[in-house]
C-alpha atoms as a PDB file:
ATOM      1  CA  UNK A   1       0.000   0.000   0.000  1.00  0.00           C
ATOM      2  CA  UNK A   2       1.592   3.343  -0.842  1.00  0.00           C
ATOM      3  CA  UNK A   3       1.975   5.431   1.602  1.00  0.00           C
ATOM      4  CA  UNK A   4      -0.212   8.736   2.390  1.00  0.00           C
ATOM      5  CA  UNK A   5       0.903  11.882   1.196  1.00  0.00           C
ATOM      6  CA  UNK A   6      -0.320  13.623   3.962  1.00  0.00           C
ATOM      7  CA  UNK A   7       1.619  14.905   6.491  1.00  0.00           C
ATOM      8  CA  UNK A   8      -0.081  17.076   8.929  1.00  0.00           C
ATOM      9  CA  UNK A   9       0.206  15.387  12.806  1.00  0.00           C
ATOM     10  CA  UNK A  10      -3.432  14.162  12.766  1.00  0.00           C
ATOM     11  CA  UNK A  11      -4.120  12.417  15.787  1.00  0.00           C
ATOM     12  CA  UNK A  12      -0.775  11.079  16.835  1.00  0.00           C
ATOM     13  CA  UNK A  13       0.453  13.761  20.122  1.00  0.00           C
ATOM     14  CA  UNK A  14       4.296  12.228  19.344  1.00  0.00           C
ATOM     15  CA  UNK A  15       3.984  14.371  15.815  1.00  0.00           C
ATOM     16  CA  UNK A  16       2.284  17.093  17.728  1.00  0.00           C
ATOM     17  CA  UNK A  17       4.879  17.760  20.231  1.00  0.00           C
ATOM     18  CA  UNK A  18       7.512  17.340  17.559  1.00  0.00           C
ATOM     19  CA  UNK A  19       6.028  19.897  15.840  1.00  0.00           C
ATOM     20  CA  UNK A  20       5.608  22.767  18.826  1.00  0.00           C
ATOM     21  CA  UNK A  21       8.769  22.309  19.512  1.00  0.00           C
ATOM     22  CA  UNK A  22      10.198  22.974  16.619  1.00  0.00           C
ATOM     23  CA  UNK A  23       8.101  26.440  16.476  1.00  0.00           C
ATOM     24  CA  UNK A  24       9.334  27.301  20.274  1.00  0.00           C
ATOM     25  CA  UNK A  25      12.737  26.761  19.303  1.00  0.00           C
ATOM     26  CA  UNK A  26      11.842  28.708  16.358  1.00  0.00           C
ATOM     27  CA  UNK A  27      11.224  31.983  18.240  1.00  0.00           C
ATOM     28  CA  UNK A  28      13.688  31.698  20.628  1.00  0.00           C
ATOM     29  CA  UNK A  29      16.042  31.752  18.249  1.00  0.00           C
ATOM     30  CA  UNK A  30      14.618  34.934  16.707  1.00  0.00           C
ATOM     31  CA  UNK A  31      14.277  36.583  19.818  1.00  0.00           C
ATOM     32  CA  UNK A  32      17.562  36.147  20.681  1.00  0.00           C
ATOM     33  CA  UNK A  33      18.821  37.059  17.552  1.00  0.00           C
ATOM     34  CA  UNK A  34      17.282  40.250  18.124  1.00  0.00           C
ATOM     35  CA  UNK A  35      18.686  40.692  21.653  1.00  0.00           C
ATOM     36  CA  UNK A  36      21.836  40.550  20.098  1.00  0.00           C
ATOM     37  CA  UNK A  37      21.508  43.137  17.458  1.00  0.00           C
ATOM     38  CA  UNK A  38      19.462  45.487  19.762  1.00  0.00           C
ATOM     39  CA  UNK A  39      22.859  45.331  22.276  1.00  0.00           C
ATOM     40  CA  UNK A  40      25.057  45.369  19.404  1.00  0.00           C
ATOM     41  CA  UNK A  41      23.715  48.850  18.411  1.00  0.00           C
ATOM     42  CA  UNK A  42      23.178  50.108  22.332  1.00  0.00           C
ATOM     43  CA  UNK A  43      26.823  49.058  23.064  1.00  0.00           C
ATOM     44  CA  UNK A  44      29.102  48.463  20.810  1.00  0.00           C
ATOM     45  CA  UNK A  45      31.744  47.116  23.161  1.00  0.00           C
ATOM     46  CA  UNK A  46      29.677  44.308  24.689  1.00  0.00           C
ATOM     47  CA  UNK A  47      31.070  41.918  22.210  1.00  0.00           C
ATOM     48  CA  UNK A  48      34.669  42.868  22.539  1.00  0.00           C
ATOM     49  CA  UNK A  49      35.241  39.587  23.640  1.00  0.00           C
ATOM     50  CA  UNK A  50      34.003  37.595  21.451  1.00  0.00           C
ATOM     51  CA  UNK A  51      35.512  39.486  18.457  1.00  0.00           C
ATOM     52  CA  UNK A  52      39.045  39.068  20.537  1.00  0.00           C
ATOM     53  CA  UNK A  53      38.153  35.736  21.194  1.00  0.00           C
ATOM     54  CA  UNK A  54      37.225  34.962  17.414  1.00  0.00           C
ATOM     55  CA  UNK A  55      40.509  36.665  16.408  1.00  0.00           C
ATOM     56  CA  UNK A  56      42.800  34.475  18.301  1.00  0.00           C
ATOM     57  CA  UNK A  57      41.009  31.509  17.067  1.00  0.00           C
ATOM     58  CA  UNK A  58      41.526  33.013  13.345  1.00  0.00           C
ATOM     59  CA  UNK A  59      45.184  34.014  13.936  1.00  0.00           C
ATOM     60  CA  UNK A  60      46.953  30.880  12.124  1.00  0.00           C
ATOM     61  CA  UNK A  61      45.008  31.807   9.351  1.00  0.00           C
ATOM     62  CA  UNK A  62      45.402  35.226   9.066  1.00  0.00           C
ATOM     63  CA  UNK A  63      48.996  34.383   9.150  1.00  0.00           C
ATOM     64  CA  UNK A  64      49.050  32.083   6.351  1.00  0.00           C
ATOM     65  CA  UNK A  65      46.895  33.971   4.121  1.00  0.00           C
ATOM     66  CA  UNK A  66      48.998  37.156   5.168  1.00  0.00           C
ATOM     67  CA  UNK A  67      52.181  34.627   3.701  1.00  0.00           C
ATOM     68  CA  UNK A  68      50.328  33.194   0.800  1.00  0.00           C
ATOM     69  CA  UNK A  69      49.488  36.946  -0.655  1.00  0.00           C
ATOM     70  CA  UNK A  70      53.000  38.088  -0.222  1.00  0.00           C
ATOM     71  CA  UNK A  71      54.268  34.568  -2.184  1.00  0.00           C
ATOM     72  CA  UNK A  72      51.638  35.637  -4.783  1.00  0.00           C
ATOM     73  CA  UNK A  73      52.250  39.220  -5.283  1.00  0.00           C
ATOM     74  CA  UNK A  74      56.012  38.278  -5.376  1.00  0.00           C
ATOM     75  CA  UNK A  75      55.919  35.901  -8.259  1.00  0.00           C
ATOM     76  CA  UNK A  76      53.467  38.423 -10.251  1.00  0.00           C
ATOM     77  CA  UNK A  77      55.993  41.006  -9.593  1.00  0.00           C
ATOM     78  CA  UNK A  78      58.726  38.655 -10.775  1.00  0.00           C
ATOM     79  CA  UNK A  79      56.729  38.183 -14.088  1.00  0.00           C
ATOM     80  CA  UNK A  80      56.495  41.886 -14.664  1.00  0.00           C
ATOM     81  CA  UNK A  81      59.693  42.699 -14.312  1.00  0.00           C
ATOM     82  CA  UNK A  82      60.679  40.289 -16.896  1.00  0.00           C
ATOM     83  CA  UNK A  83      58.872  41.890 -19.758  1.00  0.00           C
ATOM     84  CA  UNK A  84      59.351  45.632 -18.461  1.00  0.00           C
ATOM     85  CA  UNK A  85      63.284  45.151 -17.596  1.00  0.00           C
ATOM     86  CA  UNK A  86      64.722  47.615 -20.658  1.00  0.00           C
ATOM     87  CA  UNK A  87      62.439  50.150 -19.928  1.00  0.00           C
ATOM     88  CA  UNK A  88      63.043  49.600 -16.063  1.00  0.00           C
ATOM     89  CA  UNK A  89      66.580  50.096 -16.722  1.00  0.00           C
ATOM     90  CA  UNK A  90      66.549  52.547 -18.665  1.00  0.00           C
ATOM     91  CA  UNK A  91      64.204  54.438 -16.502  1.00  0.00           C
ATOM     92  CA  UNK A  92      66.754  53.122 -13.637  1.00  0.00           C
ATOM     93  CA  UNK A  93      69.628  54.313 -14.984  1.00  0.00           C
ATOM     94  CA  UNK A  94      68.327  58.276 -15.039  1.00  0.00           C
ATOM     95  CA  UNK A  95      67.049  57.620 -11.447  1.00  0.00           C
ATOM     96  CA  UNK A  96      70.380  56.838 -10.142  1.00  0.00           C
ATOM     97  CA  UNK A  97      71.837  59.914 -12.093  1.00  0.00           C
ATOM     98  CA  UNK A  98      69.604  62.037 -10.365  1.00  0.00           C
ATOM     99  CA  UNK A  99      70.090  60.871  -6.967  1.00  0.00           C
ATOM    100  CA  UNK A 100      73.578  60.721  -7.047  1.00  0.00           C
ATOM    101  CA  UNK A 101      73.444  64.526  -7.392  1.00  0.00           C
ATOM    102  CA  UNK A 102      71.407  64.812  -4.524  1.00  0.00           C
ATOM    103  CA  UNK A 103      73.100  62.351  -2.227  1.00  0.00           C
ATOM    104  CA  UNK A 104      75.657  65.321  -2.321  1.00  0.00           C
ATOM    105  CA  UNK A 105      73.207  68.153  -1.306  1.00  0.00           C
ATOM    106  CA  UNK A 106      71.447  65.980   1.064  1.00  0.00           C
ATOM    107  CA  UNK A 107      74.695  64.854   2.845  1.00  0.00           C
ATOM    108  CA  UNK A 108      75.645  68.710   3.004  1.00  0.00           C
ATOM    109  CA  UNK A 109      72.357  69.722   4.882  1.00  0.00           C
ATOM    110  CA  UNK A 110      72.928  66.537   7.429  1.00  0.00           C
ATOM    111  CA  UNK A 111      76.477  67.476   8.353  1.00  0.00           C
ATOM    112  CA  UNK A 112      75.242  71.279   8.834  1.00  0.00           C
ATOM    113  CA  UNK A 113      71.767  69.649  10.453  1.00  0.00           C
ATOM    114  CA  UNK A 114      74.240  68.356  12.789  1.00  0.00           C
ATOM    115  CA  UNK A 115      76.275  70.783  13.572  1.00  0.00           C
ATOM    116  CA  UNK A 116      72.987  73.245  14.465  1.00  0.00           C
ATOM    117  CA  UNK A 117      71.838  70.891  16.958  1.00  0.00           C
ATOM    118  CA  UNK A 118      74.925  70.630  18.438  1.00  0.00           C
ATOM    119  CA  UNK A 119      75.002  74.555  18.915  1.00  0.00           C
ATOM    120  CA  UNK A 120      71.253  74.293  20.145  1.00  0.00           C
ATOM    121  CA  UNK A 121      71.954  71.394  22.839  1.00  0.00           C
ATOM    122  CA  UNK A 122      69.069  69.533  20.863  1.00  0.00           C
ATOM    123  CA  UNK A 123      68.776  66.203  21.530  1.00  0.00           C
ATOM    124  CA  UNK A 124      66.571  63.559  20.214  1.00  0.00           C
ATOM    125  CA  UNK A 125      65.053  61.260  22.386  1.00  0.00           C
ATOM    126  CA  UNK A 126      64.701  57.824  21.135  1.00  0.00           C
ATOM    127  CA  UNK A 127      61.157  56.318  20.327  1.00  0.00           C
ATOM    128  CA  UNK A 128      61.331  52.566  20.501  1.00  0.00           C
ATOM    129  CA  UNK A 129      58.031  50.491  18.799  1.00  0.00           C
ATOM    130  CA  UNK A 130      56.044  48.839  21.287  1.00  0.00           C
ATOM    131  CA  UNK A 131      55.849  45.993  18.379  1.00  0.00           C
ATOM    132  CA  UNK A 132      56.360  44.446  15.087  1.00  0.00           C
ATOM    133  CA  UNK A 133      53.266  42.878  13.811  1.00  0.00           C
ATOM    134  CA  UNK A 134      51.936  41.377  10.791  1.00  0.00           C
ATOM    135  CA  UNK A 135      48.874  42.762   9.296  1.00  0.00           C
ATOM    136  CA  UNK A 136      46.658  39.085   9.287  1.00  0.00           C
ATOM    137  CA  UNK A 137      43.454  40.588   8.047  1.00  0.00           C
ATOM    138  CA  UNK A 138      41.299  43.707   7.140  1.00  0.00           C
ATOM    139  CA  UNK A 139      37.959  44.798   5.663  1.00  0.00           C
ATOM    140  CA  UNK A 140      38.151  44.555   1.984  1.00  0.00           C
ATOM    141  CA  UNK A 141      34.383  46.682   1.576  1.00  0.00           C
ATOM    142  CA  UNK A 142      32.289  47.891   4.088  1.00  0.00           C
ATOM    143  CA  UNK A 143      31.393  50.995   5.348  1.00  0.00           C
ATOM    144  CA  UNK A 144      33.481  50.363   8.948  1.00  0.00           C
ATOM    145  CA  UNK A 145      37.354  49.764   8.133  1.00  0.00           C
ATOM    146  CA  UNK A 146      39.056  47.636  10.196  1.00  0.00           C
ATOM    147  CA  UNK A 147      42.182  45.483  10.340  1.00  0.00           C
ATOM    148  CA  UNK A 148      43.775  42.727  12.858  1.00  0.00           C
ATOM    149  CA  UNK A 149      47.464  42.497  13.477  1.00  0.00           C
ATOM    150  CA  UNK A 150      49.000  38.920  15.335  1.00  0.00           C
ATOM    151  CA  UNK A 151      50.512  40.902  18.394  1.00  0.00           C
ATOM    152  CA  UNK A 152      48.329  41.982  21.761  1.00  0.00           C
ATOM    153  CA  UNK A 153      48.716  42.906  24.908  1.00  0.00           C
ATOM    154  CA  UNK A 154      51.475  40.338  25.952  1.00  0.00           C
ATOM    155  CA  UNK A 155      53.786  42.761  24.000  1.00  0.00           C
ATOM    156  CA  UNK A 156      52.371  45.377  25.720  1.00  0.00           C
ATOM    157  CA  UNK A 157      50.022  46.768  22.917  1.00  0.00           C
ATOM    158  CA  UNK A 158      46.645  48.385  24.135  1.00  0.00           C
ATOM    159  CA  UNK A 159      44.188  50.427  22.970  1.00  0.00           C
ATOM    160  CA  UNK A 160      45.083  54.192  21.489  1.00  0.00           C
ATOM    161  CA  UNK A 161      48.908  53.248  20.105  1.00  0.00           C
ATOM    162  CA  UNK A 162      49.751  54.216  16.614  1.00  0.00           C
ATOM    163  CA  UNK A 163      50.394  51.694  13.985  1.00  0.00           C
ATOM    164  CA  UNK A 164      51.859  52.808  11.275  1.00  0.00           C
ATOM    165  CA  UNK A 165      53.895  51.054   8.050  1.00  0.00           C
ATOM    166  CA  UNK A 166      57.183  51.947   6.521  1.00  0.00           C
ATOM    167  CA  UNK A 167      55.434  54.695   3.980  1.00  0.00           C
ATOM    168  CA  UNK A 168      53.116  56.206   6.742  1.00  0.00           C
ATOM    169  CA  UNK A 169      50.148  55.427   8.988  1.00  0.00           C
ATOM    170  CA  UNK A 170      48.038  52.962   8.896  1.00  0.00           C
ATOM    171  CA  UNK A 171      45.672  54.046  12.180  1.00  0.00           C
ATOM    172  CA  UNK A 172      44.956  52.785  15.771  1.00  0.00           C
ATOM    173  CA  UNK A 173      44.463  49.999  18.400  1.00  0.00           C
ATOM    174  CA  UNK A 174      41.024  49.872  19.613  1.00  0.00           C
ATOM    175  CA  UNK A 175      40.912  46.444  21.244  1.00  0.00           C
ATOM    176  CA  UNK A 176      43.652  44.235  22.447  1.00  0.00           C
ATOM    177  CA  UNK A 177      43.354  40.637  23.020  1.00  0.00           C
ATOM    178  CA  UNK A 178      46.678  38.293  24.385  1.00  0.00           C
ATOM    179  CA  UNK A 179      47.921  37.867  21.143  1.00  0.00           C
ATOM    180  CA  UNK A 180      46.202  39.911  18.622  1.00  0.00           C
ATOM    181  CA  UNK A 181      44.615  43.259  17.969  1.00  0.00           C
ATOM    182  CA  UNK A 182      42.148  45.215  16.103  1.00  0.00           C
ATOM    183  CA  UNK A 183      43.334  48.328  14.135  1.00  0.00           C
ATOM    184  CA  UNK A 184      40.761  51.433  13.200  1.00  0.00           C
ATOM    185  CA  UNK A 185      42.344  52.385  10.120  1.00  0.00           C
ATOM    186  CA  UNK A 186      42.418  55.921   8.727  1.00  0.00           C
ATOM    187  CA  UNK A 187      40.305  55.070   6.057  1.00  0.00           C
ATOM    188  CA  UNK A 188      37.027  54.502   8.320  1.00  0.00           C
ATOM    189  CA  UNK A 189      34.742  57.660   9.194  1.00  0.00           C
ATOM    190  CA  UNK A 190      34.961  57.657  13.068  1.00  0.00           C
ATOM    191  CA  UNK A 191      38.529  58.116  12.551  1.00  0.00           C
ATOM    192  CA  UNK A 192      39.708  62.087  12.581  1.00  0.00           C
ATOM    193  CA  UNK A 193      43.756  62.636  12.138  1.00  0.00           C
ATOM    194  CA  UNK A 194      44.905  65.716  13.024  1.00  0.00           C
ATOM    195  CA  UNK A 195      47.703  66.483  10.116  1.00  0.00           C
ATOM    196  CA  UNK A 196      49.834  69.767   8.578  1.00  0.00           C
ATOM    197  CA  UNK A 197      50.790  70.451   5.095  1.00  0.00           C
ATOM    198  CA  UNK A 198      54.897  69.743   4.666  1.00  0.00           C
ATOM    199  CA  UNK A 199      56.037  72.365   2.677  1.00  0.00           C
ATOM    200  CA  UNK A 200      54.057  75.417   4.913  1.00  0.00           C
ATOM    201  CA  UNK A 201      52.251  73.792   8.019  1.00  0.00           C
ATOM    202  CA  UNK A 202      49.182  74.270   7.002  1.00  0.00           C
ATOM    203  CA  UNK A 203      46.322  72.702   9.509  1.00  0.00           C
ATOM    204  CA  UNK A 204      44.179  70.664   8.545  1.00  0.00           C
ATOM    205  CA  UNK A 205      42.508  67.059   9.343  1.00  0.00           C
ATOM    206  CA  UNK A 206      42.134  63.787   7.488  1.00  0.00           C
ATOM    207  CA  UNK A 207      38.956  61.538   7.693  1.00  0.00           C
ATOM    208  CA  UNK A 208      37.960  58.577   6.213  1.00  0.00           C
ATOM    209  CA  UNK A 209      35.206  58.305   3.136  1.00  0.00           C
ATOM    210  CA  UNK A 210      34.121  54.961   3.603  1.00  0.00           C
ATOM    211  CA  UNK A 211      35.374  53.660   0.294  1.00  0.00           C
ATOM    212  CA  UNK A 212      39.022  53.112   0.820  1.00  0.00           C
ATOM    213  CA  UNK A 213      40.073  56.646   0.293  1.00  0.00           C
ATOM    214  CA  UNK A 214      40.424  59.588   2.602  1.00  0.00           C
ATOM    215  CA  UNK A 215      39.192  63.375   2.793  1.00  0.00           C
ATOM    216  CA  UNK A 216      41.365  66.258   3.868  1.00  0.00           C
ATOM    217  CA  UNK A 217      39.627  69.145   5.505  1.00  0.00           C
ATOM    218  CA  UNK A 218      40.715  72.670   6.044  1.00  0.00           C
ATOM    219  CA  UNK A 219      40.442  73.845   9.795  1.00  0.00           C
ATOM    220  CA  UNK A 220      40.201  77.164   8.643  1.00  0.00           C
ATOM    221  CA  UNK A 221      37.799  77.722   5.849  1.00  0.00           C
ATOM    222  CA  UNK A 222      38.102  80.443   2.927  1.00  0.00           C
ATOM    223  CA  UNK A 223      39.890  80.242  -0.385  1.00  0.00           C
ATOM    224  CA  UNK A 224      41.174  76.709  -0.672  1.00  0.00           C
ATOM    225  CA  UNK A 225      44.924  76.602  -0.637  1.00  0.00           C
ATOM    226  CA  UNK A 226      45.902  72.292  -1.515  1.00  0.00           C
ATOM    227  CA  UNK A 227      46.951  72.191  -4.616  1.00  0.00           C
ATOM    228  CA  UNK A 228      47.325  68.208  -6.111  1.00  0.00           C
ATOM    229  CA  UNK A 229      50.004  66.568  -4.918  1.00  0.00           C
ATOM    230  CA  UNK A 230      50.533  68.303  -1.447  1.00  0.00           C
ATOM    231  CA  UNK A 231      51.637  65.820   1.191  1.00  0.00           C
ATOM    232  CA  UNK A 232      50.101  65.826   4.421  1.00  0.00           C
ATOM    233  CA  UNK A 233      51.803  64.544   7.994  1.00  0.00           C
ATOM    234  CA  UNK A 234      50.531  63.838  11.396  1.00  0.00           C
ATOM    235  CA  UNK A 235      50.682  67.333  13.153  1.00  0.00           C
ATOM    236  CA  UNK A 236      50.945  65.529  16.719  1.00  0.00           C
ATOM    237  CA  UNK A 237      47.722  67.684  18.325  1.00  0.00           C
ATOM    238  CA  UNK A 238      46.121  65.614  20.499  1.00  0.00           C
ATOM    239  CA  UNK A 239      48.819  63.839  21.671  1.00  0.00           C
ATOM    240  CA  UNK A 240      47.761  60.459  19.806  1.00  0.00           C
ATOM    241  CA  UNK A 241      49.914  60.627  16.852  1.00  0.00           C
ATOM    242  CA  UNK A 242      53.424  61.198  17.074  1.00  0.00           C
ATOM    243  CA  UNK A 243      54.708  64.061  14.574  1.00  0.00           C
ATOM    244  CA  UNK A 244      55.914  63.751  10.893  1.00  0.00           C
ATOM    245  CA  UNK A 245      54.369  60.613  10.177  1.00  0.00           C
ATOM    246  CA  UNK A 246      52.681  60.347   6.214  1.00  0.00           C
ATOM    247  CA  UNK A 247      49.222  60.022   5.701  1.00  0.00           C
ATOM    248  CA  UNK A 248      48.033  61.360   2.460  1.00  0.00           C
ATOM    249  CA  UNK A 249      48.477  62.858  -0.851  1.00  0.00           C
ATOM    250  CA  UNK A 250      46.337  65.412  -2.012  1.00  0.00           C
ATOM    251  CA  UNK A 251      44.806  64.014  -5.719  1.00  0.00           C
ATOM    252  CA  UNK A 252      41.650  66.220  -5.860  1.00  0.00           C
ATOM    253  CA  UNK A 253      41.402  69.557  -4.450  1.00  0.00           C
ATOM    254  CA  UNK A 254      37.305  70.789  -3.823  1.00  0.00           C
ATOM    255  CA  UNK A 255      35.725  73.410  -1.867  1.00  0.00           C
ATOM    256  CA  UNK A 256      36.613  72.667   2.016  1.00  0.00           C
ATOM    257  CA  UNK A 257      39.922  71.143   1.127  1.00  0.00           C
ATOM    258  CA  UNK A 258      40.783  68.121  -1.060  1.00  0.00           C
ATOM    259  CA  UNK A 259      40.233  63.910  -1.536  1.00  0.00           C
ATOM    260  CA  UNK A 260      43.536  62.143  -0.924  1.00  0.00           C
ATOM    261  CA  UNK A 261      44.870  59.008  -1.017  1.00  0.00           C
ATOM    262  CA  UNK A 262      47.112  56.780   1.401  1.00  0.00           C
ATOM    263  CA  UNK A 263      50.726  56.930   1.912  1.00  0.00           C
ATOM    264  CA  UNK A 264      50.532  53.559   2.957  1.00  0.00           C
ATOM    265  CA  UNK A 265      47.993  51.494   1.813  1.00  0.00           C
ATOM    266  CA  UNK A 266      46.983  48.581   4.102  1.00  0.00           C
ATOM    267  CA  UNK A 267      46.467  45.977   1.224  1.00  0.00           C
ATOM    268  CA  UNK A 268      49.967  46.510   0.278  1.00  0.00           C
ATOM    269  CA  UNK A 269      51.750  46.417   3.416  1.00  0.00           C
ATOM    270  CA  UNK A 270      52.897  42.820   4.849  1.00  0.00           C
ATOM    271  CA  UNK A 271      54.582  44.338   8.274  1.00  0.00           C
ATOM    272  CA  UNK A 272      53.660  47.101  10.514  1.00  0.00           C
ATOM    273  CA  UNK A 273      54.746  48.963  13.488  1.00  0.00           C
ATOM    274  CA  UNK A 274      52.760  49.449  16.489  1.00  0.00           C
ATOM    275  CA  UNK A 275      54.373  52.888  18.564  1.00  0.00           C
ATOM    276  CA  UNK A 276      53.359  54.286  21.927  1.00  0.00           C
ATOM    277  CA  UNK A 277      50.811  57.016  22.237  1.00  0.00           C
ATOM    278  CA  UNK A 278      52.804  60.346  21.882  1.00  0.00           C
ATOM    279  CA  UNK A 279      51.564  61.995  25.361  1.00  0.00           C
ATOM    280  CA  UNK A 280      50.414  59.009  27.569  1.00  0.00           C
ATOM    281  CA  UNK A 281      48.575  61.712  29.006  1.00  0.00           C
ATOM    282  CA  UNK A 282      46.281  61.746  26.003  1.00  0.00           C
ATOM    283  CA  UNK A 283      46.302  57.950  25.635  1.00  0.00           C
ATOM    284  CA  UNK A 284      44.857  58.174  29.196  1.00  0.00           C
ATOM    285  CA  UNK A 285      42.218  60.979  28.590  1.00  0.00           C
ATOM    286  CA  UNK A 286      41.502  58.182  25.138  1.00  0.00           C
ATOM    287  CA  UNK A 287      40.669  54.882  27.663  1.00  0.00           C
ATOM    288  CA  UNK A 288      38.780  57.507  30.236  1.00  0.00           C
ATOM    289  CA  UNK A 289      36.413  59.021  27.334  1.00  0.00           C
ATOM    290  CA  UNK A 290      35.918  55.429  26.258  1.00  0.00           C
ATOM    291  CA  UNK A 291      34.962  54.337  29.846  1.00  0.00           C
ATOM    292  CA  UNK A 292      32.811  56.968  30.078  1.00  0.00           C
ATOM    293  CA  UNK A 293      30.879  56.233  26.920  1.00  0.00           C
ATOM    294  CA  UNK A 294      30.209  53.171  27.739  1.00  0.00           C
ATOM    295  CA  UNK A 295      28.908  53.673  31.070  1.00  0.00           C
ATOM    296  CA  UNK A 296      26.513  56.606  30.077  1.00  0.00           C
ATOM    297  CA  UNK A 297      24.996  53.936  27.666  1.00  0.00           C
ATOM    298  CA  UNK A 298      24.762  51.172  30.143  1.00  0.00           C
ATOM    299  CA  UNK A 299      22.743  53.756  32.051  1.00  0.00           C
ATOM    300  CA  UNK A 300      20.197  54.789  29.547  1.00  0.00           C
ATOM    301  CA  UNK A 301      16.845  53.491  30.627  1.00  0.00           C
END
């Protein structure tokens, strides 16, 4: 006899209670997945460590995908090379011209760079890096930028220290797990970098735009000075960023300033540097705003 296509519970209270169940577990589920979002949103930090944890856990990963893009972007590099040598050499060959000339200005202005700070009693205090990190992962496209490096608070790294890469800054610690920790980048919105203008000083401050590039605002407004191709460094206001550190390159110049792009890139950089706060008076003023936040928000009825 074939068997009945029908396959509501009927009588039998074994289907019946297989059935509710499945529906309670149903809205559990969806009420705590609400829960979750709704304290997501209220508090952003309540999941700190659970993102920590989840970033330890992904560390060996990171690593080796970290090692497998560098192997990759090596042997495409190799490849190019091969079919652009002439005209690399060639192009070489007038590069090494030009800097041999100013190797000898350049070595004049150090010896009498010297010499003034001798006169002046200057002396420069050495800034050791807290760390040496890998970059193991970041947000390829969203609207928040992030990135996680494999070094934590075991190598003393906490929340508020510069990390920067060997062309220019990369952004900040905002959490710290044991072993690694998660990087606001300059790119993302919440992110505001006080910076000058090389050749004059000029004041300004670099934000992110949300799609991988960065905007440079005047702090005074009027007739827009940047002109394409100004370089802008960390001005060292607000005690966060050390001064003299790249961070952008004006490309288009508009009303309030200009859109810029990165000095260093965070896709392209393997290795990074993770510095101490320039004040530690500022780092501390950093952790005591963040405290504060969060409590203010824990108290909101």
């Amino acid at each position: 006899m074939a068997r009945s296509q029908d396959r509501r519970p009927g009588n039998s209270r074994r289907a019946q209670y297989g059935v509710f169940t499945g529906y309670v577990i149903a809205i559990i589920g969806v009420v705590a997945g609400i829960a979750v979002v709704a304290v997501s949103l209220i508090n952003p930090d309540a999941f700190s460590f659970a993102r920590s944890s989840a970033s330890e856990v992904a560390r060996p990963m990171g690593q080796a995908g970290a090692k497998g893009r560098a192997t990759s972007q090596g042997v495409i590099a190799a490849v190019g090379a091969y079919f652009n040598a002439g005209r690399q050499n060639a192009a070489l060959t007038r590069e090494v011209e030009a800097a041999r000339a100013n190797a000898v200005t350049m070595q004049s202005l150090q010896d009498e760079n010297r010499r003034l700070k001798a006169l002046l009693g200057i002396v420069d205090t050495a800034n050791r890096p807290v760390a040496t990190a890998h970059l193991i992962g970041s947000t390829a496209a969203s609207t928040r930028r992030f990135a996680v490096i494999d070094v934590g608070s075991r190598l003393g790294v906490q929340a508020g220290q510069p990390v920067r890469a060997a062309a220019g800054l990369i952004g900040r610690v905002i959490e710290a797990g044991p072993n690694t920790a998660r990087v606001l980048l300059i790119t993302d919105p919440e992110n505001v970098v006080p910076v000058r203008r090389v050749r004059d000083g000029l004041a300004a401050f670099v934000q992110g735009a949300s799609n991988g590039r960065i905007d440079i605002r005047l702090i005074n407004m009027g007739v827009n000075p940047v002109k394409k191709g100004d370089v802008f460094v960390t001005s060292g206001s607000g005690g966060l960023y050390p001064p003299g550190i790249p961070v952008a390159v004006a490309t288009e110049p508009h009303r309030d300033g200009a859109i810029g792009h990165l000095a260093a890139d965070p896709a392209d950089n393997e290795f990074v540097v993770v510095q101490p706060a320039y004040r530690q008076q500022a780092l501390m003023q950093l952790e005591q705003i963040e405290k504060d936040g969060v409590k203010s928000t824990s108290e909101t009825p």
